[in-house]
Protein backbone atom coordinates (compact mmCIF):
# COMPACT_ATOMS: atom_id res chain seq x y z
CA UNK A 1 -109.59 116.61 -59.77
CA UNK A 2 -106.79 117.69 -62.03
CA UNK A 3 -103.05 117.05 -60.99
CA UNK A 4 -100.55 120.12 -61.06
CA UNK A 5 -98.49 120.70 -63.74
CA UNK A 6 -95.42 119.77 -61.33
CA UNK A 7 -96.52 116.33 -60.63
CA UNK A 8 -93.79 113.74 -59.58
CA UNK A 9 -92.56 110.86 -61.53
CA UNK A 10 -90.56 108.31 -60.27
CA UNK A 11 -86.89 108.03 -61.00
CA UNK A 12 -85.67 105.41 -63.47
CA UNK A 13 -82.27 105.52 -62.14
CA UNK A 14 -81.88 105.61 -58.63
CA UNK A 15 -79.04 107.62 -56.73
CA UNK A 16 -78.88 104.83 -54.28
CA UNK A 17 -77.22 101.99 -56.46
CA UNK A 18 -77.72 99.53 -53.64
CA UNK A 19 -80.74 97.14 -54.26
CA UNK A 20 -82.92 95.47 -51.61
CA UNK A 21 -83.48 92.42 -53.79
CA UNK A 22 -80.64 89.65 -53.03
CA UNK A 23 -78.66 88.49 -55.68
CA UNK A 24 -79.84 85.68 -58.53
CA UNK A 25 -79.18 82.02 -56.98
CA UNK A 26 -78.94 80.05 -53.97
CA UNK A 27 -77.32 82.56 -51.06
CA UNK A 28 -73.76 81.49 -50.37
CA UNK A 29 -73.56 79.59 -46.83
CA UNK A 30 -69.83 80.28 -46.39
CA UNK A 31 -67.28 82.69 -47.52
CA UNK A 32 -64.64 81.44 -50.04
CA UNK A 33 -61.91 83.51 -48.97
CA UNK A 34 -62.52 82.90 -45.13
CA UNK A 35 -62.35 79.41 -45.78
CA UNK A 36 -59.11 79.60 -47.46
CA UNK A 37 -57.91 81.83 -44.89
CA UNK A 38 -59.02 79.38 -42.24
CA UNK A 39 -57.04 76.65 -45.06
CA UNK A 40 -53.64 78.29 -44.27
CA UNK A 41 -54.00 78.70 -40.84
CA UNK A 42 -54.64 75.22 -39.94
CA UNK A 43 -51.57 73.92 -42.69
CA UNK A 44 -49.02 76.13 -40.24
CA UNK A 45 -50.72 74.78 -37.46
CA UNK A 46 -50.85 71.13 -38.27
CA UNK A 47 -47.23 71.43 -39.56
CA UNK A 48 -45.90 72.35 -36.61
CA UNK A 49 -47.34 69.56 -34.39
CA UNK A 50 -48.04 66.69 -36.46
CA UNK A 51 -44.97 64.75 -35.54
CA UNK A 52 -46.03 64.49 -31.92
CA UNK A 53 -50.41 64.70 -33.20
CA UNK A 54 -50.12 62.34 -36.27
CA UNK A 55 -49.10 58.79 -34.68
CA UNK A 56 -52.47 58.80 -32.28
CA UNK A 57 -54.68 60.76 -34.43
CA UNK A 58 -54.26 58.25 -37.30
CA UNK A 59 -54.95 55.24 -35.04
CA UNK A 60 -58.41 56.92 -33.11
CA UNK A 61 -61.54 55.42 -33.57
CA UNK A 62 -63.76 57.37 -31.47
CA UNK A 63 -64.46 61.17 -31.21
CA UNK A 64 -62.88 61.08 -27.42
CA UNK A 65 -59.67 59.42 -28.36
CA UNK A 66 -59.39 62.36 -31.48
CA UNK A 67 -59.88 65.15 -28.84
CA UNK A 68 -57.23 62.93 -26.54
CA UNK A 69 -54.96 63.10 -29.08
CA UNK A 70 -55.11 66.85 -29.69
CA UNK A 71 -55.10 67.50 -25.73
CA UNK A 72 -51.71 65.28 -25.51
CA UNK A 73 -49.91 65.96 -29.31
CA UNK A 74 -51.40 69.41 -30.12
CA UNK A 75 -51.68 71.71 -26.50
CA UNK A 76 -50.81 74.85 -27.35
CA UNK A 77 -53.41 74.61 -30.45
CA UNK A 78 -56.44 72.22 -28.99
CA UNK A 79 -58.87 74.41 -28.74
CA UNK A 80 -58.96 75.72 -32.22
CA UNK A 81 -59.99 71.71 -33.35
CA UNK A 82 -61.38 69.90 -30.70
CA UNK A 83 -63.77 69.56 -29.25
CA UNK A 84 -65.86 71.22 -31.69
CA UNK A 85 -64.45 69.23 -34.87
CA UNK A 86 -63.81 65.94 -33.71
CA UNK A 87 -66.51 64.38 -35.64
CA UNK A 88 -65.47 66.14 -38.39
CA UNK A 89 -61.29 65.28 -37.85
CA UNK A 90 -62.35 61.47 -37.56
CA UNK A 91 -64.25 61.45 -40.90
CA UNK A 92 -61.44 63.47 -42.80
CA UNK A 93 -59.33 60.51 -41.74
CA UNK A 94 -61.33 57.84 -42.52
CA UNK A 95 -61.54 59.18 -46.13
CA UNK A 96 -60.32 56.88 -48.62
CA UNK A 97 -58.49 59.08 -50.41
CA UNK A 98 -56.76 60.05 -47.17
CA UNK A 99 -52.98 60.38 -48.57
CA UNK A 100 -50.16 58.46 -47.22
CA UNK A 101 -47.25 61.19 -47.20
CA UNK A 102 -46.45 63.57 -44.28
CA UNK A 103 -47.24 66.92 -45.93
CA UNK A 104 -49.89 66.04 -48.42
CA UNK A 105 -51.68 64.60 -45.19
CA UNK A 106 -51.07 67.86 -43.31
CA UNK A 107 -52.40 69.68 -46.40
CA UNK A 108 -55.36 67.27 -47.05
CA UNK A 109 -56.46 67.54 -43.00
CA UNK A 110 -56.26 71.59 -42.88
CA UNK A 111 -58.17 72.10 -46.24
CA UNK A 112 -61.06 69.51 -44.97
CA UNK A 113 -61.69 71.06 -41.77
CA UNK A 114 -61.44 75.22 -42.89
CA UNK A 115 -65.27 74.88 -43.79
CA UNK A 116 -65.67 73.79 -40.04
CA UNK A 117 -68.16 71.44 -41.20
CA UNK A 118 -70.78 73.78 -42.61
CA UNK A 119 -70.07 72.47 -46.31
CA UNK A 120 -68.60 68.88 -46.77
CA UNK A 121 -64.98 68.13 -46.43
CA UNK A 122 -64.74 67.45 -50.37
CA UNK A 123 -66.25 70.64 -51.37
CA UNK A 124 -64.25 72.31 -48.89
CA UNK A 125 -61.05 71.21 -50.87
CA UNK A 126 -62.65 72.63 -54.00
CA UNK A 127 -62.89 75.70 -52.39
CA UNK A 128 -58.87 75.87 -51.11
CA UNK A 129 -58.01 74.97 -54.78
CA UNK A 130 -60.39 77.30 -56.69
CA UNK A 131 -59.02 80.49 -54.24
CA UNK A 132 -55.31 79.33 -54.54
CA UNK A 133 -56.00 79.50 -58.17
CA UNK A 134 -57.41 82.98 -57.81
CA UNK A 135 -54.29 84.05 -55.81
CA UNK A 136 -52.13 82.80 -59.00
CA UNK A 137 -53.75 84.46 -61.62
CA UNK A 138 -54.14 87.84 -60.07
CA UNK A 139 -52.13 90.59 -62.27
CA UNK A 140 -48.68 91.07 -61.60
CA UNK A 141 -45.98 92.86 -63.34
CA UNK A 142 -43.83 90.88 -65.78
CA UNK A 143 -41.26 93.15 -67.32
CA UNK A 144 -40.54 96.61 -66.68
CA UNK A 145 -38.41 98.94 -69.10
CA UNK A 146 -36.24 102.41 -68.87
CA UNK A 147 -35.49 104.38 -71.53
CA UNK A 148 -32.44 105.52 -71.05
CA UNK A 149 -29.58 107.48 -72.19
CA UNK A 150 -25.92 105.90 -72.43
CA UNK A 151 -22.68 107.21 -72.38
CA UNK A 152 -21.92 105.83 -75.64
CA UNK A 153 -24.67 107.48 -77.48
CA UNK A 154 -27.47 105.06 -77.36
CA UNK A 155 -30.96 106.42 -76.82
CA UNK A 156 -33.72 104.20 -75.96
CA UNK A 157 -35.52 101.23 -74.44
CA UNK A 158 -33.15 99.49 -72.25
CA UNK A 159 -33.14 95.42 -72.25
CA UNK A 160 -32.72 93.79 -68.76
CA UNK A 161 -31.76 96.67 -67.08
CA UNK A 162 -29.08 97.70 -69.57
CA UNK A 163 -27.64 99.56 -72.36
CA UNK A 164 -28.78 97.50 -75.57
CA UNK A 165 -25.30 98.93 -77.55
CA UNK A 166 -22.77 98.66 -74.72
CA UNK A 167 -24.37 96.42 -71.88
CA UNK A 168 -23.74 99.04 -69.48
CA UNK A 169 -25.89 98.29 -66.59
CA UNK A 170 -28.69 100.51 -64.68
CA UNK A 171 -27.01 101.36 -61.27
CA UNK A 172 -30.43 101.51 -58.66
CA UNK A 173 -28.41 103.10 -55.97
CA UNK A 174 -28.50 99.31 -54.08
CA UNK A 175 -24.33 98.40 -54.79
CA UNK A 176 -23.16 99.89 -51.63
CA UNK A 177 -25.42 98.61 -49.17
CA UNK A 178 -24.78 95.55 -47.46
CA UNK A 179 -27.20 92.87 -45.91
């Protein structure tokens, strides 16, 4: 039997850009950005308790003396590390390269334990580093110009917010407030 003359044909192109097939690669387990978040949280967190925290976490050998140590040094903030990452807390300390200095400690702790275990503390690190990166190279404004007009008679770009000719500077409107 013949087909019509108006038979379909499917559509190269679809309308729907959104494809069923997952991306090329092994499927991320965690999200980069969450983990930093997580990162940032845990260094304002650690900072403010790790005088009282730091003196019995560094000296626990056991996963019960870690969650001790955040029930007695850390209260307000216990439940956000233990007893869910006290495994995890002990072997961050027991790393070798565990620094010796106050904040890099505080920093090398919170960046460990944002992956909440689900990738190792090392890669977790790389993660921190590679978003911080990110954050730094994002697009920002580096100079902005006026072309302006000047009571002495120059016309054009100024440079640092003045006149090029006179150095007459660009009033914002900002010299009479007061903070």
């Amino acid at each position: 039997m013949r087909k019509g003359k108006g038979s379909t044909k499917t559509a190269l192109i679809s309308l729907d850009r959104f494809s069923d097939k997952r991306a090329r690669g092994r499927p991320p387990r965690v999200r980069r950005s969450e983990i930093r978040g997580r990162a940032d949280n845990y260094r304002f967190i650690l900072g403010q308790v790790w005088d009282r925290l730091s003196a019995r976490l560094l000296q626990a050998t056991t996963d019960h003396e870690v969650i001790d140590a955040f029930l007695e040094g850390a209260t307000p903030y216990a439940q956000e590390f233990v007893p869910s990452l006290a495994n995890l807390i002990l072997r961050v300390l027991r790393d070798p390269k565990f620094p010796k200095r106050r904040e890099a400690q505080i920093n090398f702790c919170a960046d460990s334990l944002a992956a909440l275990g689900y990738v190792a503390p090392r890669s977790s690190r790389d993660i921190c580093q590679e978003e911080r990166k990110k954050e730094e190279r994002k697009h920002r404004i580096l100079r902005f110009e006026f072309f302006i007009e000047c009571s002495c008679g120059f016309k054009g770009r100024s440079q640092d917010h003045a006149c090029r000719k006179c150095g007459a500077e660009i009033d914002f409107g900002f010299s009479g407030l007061r903070c």
